[in-house]
Protein backbone atom coordinates (compact mmCIF):
# COMPACT_ATOMS: atom_id res chain seq x y z
CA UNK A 1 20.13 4.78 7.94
CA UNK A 2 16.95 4.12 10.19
CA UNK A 3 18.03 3.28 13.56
CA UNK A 4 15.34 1.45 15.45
CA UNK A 5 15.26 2.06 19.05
CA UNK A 6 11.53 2.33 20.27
CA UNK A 7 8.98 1.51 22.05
CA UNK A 8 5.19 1.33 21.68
CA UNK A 9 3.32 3.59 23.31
CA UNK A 10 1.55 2.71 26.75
CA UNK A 11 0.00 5.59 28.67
CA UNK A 12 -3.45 5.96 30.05
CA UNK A 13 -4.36 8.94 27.53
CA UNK A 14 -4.69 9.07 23.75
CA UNK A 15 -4.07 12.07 21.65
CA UNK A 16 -6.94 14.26 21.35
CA UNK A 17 -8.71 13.51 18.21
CA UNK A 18 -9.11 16.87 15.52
CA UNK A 19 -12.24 15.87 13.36
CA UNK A 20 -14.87 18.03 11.05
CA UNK A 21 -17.51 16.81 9.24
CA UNK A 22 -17.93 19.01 5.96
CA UNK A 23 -21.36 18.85 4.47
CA UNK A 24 -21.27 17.52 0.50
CA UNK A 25 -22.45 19.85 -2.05
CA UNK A 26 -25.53 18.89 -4.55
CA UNK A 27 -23.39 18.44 -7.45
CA UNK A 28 -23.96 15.94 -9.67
CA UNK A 29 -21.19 13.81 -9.36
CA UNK A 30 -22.75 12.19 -6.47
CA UNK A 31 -24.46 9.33 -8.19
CA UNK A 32 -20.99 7.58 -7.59
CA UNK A 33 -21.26 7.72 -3.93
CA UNK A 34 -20.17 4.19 -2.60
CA UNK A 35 -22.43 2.79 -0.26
CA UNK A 36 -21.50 2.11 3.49
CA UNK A 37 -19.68 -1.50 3.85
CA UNK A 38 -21.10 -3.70 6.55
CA UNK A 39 -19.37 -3.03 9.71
CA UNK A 40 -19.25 -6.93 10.58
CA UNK A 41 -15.94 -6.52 8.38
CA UNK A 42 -14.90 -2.99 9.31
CA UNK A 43 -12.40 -1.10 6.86
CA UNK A 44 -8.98 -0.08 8.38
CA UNK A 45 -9.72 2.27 10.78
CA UNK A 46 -8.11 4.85 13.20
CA UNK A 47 -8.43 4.36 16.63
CA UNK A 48 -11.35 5.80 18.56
CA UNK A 49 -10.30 8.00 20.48
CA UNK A 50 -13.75 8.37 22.98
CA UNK A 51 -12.72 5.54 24.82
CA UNK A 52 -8.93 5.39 26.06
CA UNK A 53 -8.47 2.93 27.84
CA UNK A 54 -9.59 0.74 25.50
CA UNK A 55 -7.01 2.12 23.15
CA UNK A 56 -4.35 1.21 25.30
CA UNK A 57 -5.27 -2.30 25.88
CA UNK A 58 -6.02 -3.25 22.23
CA UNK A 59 -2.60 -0.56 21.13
CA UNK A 60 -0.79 -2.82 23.62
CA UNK A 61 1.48 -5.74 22.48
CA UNK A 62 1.46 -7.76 25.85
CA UNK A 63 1.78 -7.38 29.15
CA UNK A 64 5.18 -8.99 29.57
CA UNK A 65 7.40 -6.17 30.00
CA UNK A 66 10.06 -8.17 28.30
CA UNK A 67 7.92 -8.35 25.04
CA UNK A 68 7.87 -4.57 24.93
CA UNK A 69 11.37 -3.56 25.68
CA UNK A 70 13.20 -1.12 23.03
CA UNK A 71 14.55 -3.05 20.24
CA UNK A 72 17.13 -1.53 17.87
CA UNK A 73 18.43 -2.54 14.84
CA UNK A 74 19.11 -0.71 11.12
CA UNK A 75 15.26 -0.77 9.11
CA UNK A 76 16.68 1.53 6.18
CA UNK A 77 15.61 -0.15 2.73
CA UNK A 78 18.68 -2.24 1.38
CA UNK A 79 19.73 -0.78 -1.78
CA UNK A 80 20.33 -3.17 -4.99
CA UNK A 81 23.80 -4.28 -5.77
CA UNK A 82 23.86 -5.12 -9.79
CA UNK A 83 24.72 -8.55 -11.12
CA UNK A 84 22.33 -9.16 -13.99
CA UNK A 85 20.73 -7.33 -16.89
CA UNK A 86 18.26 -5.99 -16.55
CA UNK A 87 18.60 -4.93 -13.52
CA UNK A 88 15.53 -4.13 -11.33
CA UNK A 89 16.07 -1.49 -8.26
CA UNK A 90 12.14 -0.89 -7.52
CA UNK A 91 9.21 -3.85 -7.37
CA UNK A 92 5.30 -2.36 -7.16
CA UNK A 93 2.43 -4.50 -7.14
CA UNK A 94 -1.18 -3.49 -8.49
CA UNK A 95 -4.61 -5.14 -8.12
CA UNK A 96 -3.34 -8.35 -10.81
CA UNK A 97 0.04 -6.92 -12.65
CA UNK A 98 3.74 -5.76 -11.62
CA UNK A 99 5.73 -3.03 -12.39
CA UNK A 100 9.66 -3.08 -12.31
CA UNK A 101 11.90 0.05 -12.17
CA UNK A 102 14.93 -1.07 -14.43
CA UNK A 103 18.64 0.49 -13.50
CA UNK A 104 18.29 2.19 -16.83
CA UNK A 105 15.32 4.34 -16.10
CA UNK A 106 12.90 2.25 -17.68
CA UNK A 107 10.13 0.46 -16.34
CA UNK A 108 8.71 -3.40 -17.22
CA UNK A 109 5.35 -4.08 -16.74
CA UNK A 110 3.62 -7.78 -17.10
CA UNK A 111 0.02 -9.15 -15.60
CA UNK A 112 -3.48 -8.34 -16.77
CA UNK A 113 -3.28 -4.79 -18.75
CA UNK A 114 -6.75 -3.74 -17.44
CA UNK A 115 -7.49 0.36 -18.22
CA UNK A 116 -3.96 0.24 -19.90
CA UNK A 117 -2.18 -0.31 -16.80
CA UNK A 118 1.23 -1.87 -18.71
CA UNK A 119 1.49 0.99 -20.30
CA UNK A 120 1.77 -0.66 -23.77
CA UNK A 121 0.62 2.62 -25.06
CA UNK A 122 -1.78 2.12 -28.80
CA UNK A 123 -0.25 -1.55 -29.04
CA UNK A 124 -1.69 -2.79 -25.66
CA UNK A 125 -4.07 -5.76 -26.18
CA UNK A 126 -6.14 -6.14 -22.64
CA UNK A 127 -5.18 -9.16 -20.52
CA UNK A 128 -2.12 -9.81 -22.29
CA UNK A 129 0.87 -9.46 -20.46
CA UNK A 130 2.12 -12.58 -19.52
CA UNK A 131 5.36 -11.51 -20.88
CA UNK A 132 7.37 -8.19 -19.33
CA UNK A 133 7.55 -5.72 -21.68
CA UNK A 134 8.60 -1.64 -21.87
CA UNK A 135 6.45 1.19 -20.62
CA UNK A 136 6.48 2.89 -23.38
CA UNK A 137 7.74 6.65 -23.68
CA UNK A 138 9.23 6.43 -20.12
CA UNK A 139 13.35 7.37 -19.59
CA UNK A 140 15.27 8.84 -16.41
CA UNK A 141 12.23 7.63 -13.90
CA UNK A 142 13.56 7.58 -10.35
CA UNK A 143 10.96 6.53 -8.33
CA UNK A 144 7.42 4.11 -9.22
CA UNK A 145 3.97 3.49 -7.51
CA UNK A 146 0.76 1.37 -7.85
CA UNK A 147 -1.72 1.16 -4.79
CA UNK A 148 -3.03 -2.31 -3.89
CA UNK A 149 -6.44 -3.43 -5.70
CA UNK A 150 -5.01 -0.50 -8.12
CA UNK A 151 -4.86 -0.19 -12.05
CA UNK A 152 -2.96 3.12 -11.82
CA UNK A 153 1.19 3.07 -12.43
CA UNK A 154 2.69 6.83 -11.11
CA UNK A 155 6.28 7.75 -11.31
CA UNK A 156 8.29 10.25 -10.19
CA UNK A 157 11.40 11.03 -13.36
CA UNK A 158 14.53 12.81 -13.35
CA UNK A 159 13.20 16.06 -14.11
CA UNK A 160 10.69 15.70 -10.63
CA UNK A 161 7.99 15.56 -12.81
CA UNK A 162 4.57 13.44 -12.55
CA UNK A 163 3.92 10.57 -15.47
CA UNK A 164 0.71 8.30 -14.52
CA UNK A 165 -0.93 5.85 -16.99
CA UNK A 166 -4.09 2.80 -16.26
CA UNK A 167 -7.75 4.02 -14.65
CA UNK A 168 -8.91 7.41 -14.57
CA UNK A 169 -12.48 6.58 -13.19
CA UNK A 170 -12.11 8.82 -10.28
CA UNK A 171 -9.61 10.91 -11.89
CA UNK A 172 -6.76 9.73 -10.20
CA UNK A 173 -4.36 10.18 -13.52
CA UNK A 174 -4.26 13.87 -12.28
CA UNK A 175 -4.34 14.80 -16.03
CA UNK A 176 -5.99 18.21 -15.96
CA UNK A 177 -7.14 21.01 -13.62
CA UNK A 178 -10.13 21.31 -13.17
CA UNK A 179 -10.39 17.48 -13.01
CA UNK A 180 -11.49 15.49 -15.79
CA UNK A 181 -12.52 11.46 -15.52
CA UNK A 182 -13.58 8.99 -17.36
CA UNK A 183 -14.02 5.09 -18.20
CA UNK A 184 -11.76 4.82 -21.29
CA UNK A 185 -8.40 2.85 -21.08
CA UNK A 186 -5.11 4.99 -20.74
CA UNK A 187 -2.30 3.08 -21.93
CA UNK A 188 0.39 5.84 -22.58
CA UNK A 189 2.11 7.67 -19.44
CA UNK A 190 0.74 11.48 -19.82
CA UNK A 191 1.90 14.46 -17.41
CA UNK A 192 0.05 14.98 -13.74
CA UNK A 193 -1.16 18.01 -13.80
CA UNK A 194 1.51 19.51 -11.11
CA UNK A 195 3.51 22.15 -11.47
CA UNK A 196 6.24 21.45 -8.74
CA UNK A 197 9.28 19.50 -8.34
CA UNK A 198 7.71 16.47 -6.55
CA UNK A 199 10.56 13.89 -4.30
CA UNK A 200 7.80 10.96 -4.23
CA UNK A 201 5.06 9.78 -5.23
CA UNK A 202 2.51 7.56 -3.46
CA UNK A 203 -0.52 5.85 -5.71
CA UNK A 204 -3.66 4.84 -3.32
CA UNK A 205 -6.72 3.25 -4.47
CA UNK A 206 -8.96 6.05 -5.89
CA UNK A 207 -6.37 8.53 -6.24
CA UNK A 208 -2.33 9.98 -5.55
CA UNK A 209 -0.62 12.29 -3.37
CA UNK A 210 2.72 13.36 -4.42
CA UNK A 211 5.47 14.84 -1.57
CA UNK A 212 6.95 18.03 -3.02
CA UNK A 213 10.28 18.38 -2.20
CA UNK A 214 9.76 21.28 -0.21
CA UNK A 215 7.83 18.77 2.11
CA UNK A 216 4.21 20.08 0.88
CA UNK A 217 1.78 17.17 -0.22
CA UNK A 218 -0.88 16.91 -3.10
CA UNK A 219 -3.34 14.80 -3.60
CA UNK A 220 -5.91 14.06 -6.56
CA UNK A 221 -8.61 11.82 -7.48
CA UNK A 222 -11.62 10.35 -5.28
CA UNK A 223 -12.91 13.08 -2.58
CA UNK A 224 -15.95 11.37 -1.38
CA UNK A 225 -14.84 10.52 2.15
CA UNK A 226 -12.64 13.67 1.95
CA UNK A 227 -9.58 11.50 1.03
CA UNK A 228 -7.75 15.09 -0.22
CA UNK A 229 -7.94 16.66 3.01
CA UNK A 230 -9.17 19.43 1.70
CA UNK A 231 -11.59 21.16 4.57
CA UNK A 232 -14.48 23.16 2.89
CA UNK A 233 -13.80 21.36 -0.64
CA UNK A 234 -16.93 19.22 -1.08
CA UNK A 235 -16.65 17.89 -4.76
CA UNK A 236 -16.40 13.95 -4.84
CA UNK A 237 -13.30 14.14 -7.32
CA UNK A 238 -10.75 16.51 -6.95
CA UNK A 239 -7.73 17.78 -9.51
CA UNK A 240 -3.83 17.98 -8.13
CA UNK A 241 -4.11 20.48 -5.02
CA UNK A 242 -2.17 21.08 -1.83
CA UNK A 243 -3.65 18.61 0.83
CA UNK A 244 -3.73 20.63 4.30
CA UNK A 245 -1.48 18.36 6.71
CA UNK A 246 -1.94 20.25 9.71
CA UNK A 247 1.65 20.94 10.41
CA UNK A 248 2.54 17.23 10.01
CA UNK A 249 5.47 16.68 7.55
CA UNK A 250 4.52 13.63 5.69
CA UNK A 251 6.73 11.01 4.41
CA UNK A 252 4.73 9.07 2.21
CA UNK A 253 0.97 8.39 2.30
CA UNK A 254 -0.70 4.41 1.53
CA UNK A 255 -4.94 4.49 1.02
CA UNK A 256 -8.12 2.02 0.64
CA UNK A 257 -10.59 3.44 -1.66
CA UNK A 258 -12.43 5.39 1.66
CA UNK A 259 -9.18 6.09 3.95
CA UNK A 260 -6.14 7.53 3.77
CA UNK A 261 -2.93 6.89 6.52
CA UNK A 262 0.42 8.84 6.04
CA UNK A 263 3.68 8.34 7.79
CA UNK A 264 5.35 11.09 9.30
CA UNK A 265 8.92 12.49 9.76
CA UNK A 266 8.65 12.12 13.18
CA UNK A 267 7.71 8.56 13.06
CA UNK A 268 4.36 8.81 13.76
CA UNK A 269 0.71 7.84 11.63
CA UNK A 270 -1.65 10.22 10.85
CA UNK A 271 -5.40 9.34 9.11
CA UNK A 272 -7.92 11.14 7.36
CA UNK A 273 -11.39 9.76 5.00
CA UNK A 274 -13.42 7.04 6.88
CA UNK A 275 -13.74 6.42 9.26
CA UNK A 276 -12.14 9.77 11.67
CA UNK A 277 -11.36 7.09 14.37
CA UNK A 278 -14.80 8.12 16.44
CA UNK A 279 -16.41 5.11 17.42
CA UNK A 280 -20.03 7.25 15.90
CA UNK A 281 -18.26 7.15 12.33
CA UNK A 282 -17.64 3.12 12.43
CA UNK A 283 -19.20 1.20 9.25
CA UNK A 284 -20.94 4.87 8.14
CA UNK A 285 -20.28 7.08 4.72
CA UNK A 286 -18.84 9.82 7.55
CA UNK A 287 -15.69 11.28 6.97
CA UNK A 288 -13.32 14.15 7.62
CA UNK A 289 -10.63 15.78 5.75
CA UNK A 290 -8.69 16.35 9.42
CA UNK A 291 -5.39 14.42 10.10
CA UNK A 292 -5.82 13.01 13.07
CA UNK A 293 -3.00 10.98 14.97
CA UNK A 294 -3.08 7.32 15.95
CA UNK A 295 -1.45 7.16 19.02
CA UNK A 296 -0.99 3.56 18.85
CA UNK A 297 2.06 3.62 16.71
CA UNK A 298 5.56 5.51 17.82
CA UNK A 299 8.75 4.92 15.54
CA UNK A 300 6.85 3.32 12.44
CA UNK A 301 9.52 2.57 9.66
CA UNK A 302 6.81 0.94 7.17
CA UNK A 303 3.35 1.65 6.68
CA UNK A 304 0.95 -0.56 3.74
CA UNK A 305 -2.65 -0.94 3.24
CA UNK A 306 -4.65 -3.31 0.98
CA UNK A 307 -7.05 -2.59 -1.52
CA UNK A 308 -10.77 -2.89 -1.23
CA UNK A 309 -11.71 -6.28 -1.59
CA UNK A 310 -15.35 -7.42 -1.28
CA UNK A 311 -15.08 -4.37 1.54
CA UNK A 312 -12.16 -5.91 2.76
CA UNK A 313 -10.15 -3.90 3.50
CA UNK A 314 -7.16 -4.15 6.35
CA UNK A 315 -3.72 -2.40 7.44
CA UNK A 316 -0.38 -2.87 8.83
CA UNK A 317 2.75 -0.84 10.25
CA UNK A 318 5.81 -1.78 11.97
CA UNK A 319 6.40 0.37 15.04
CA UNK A 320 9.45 -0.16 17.21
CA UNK A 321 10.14 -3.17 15.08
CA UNK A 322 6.92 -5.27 15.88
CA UNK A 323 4.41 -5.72 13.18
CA UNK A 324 0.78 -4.41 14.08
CA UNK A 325 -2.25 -4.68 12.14
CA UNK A 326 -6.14 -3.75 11.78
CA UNK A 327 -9.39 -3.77 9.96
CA UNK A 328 -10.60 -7.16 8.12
CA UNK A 329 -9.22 -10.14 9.00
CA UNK A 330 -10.34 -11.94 6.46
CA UNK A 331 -8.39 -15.46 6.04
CA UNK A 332 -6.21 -14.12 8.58
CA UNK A 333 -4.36 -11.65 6.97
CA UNK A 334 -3.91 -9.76 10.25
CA UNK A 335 -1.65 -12.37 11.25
CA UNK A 336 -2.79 -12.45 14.98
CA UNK A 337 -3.61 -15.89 15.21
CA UNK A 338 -7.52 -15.67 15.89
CA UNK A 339 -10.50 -14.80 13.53
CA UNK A 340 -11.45 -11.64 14.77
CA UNK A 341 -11.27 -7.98 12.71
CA UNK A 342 -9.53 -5.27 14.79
CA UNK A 343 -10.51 -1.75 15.24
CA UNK A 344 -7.60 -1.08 16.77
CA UNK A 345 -4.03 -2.06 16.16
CA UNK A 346 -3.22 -5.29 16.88
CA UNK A 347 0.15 -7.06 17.50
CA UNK A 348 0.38 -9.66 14.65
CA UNK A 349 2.94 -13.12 15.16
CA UNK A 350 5.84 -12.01 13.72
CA UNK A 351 8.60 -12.25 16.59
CA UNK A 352 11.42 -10.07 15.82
CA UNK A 353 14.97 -12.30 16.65
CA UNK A 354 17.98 -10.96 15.89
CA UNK A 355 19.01 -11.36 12.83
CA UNK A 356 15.83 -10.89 11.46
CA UNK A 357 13.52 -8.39 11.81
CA UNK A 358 10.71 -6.93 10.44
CA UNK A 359 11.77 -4.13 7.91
CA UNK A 360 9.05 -3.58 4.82
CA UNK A 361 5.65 -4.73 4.18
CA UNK A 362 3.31 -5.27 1.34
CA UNK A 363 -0.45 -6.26 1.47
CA UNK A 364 -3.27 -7.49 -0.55
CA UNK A 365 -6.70 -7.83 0.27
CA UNK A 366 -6.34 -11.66 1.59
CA UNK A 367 -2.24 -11.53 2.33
CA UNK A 368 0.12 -9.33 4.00
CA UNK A 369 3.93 -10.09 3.77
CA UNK A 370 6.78 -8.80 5.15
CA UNK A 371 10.36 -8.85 3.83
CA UNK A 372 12.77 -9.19 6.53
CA UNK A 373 16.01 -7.69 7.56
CA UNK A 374 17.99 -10.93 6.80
CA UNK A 375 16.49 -11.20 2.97
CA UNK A 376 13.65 -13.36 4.51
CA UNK A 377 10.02 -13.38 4.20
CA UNK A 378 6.86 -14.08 6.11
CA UNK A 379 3.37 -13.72 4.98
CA UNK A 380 0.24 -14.82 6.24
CA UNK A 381 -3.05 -15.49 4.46
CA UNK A 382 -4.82 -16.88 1.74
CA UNK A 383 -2.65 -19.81 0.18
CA UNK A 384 -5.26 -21.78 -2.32
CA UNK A 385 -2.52 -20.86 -5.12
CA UNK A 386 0.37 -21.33 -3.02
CA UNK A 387 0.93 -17.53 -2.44
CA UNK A 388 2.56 -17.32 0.70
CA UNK A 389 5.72 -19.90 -1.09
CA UNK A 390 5.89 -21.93 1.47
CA UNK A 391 6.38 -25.20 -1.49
CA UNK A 392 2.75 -26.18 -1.34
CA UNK A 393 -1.56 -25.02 -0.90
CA UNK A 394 -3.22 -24.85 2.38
CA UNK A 395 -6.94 -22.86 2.68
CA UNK A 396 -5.37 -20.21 4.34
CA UNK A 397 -2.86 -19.28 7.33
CA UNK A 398 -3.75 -16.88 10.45
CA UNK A 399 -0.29 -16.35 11.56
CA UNK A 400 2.65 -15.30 9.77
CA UNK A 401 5.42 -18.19 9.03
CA UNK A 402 8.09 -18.28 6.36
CA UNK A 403 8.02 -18.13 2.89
CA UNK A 404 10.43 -21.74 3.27
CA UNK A 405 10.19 -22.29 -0.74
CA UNK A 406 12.38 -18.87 -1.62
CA UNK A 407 15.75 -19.35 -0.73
CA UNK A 408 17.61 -16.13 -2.03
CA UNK A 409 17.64 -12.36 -0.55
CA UNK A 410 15.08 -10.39 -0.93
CA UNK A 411 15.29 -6.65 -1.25
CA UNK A 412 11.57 -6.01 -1.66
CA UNK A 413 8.58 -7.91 -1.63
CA UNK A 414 4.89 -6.92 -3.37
CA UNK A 415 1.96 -8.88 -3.77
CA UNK A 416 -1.00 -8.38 -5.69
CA UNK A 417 -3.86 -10.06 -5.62
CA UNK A 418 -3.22 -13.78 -6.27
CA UNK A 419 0.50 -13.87 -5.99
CA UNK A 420 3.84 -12.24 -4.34
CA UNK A 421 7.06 -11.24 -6.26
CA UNK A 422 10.70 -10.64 -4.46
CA UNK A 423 13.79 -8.09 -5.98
CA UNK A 424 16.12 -10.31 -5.45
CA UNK A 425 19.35 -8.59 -4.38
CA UNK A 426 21.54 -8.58 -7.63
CA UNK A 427 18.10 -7.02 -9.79
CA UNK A 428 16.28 -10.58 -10.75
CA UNK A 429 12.55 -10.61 -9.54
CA UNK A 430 11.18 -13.96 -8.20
CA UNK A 431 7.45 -14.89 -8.36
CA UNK A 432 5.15 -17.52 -6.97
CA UNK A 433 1.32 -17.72 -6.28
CA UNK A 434 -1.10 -17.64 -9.26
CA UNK A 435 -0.93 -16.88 -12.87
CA UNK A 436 -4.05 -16.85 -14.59
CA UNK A 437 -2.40 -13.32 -15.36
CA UNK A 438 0.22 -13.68 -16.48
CA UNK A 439 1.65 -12.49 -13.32
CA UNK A 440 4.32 -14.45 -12.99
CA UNK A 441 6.07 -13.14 -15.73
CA UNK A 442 6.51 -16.51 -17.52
CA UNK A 443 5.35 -15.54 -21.17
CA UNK A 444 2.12 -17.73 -20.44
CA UNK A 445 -0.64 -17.98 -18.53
CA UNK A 446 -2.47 -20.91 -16.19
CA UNK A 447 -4.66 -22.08 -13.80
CA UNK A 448 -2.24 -23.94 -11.80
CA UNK A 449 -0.81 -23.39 -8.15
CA UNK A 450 2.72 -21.87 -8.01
CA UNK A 451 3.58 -22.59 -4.23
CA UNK A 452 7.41 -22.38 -5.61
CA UNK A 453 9.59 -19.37 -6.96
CA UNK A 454 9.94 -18.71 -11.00
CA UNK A 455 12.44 -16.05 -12.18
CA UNK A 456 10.46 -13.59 -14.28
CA UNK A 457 11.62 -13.78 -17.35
CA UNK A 458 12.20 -9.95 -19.25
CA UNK A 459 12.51 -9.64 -22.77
């Protein structure tokens, strides 16, 4: 159980910030280098830590001291109770497909099968998933992953072993050591190339890190911001290797294609990539493979990022049960209210009442959602498909209200880009949004707004 009984941090001084800039080497992989995004629409960042004071006030919920007294209630994930077959226990979204983890060790994919990433294996026939079918060669899997914006499925199986299958452009498929990438499809789950019993695995946009159960983490796949925190490696793709942590124990790890956040035992949010959270680094190709603290966020129970987006790019935690956010707020997926991108995290609208409080989140690059503790959900953002369920289209929403149009519990929610799937508790899965896709999980695909839940149908 995760007992909730914190506060957000408001002192006058900020961690000091650890950074190093490691030259790259001339290799020839650098052709790939992504260019700088325009910093009108900044990428999730850390906090800068040159001005403090500044920190605090934007860090800062509100000055009433009411708003900011400790709140505590249980945030532990809410297991799945059986009642149907199959029976889902795990929901991931991906850039336009879903992934279920079935009570029998088997996983259902169904969306657009881009790079291979159902995992239909020689069968697969690209963009044609409308209907959930079998990864196939997968048994005994215990834990699943896909990154926002992502075409890359991970999973942990009962053996602690590595299986990954999609996109293996920046060689995030971990499939050999050295590293090896390339552009070809992948639709058969092959071994990481990881010789250690891992606990969990955690899919970001260009890559993977995988927590060893002896609390050690490894990471693979894009390097050029120095996403595997790896001081003095310079390569721009790097092959499973011990990330160095700094101390930190790390809990799981969530990425956008150029930075890299990690939650830690201690409840705390460390960074690394770009930007270092120096206010010099802002909208540049700097990086630094150097954890470095936000300071911001005490007691964080969930931790998501979306996926690159037209350099969209935005994140959100919940820390001492109030949902904060940062980076693009593009069609107000930061959920403040107001139009403006955040450097800094940001207190978004959710108001935690008793009995419902914030407890997981997922994001896209134009929503964020968060499943609350009473089987609720809120989400905020685009809704030209009718994403955020509330029974009907709007443009877009800047502040987070209730997803009015799904009426049972939800366990989990995910979203990928153009729509958002609940585990209902029980094991069904409940979709709404878009489904040009198939993403729905209908058997069919269309054009049409789906501000309303559908039961995904598995075969």
């Amino acid at each position: 159980m995760i007992r909730n009984r914190v506060f957000l941090l408001l002192a006058s001084s900020m961690f000091a910030s650890a950074a190093a800039i490691v030259a790259c080497s001339s290799s020839d992989e650098r052709e790939v280098f992504v260019e700088e995004t325009d910093s009108s629409t900044p990428e999730a960042s850390l906090p800068p830590s040159s001005n403090p004071d500044a920190g605090v006030e934007d860090a800062s919920p509100t000055d009433d001291a009411d708003a900011i007294a400790p709140i505590e209630y249980d945030a532990s994930a809410e297991a799945v109770t059986c009642s149907v077959t199959p029976c889902v226990t795990q929901l991931v979204a991906g850039d336009k497909h879903f992934c279920a983890l079935v009570s029998d060790g088997t996983v259902r994919c169904w969306g657009t099968d881009t790079k291979g990433s159902l995992g239909r294996g020689d069968a697969a026939v690209a963009d044609a998933g409308a209907t959930p079918s079998a990864v196939v060669g997968l048994t005994g899997v215990k834990q699943i992953s896909i990154a926002s914006s992502s075409n890359v499925t991970c999973v942990v199986d009962s053996q602690s072993r590595l299986q990954c299958w999609g996109e293996n452009g920046y060689a995030q498929l971990g499939l050999t050591t050295p590293y090896t990438r390339d552009q070809n499809p992948h639709p058969t789950p092959a071994p990481v190339a990881l010789d250690v019993d891992v606990a969990r695995v955690d899919v970001i946009q260009q890559g993977a890190c995988a927590t060893a159960k002896d609390g050690k983490l490894y990471c693979w796949g894009s390097n050029d911001t120095f996403q595997l925190a790896r001081p003095g490696y310079t390569n721009y793709y790097g092959d499973p290797a011990l990330a160095d942590m700094k101390q930190a124990e790390v809990t799981n790890v969530t990425g956008s294609d150029k930075s890299i956040f990690a939650m830690t035992k201690a409840g705390g949010v460390i960074g690394w990539g770009r930007p270092s959270g120096r206010d010099s680094s802002l909208g540049t190709n700097e990086g630094t493979p150097i954890p470095t603290s936000l300071p911001a966020l005490l007691s964080v129970t969930s931790l998501a990022t979306s996926g690159s987006g037209s350099g969209n790019v935005h994140q959100c935690a919940i820390a001492g049960g109030r949902v904060l956010c940062w980076g693009s707020n593009a069609l107000g997926v930061l959920g403040t209210g107001v139009p403006d991108s955040e450097r800094l995290p940001r207190l978004a609208g959710i108001l935690p009442k008793d009995p419902a409080f914030p407890q997981q989140l997922a994001l896209s690059p134009n929503r964020t959602c968060a499943r609350m503790t009473d089987g609720t959900i809120q989400c905020c953002g685009d809704n030209k498909v009718g994403q955020l369920g509330r029974g009907a289209t709007s443009d877009f929403e800047g502040r987070f209200g209730l997803a009015s149009a799904f009426v049972d519990h939800a366990v989990v929610v995910a979203t990928s880009t153009n729509a958002t799937c609940a585990l209902v508790q029980g094991g069904k899965v409940e979709c709404w949004g878009g489904n040009a896709n198939g993403e729905l999980g209908q058997g069919t695909t269309d054009s049409d707004p789906h501000p309303t839940p559908v039961t995904v149908v598995f075969e």
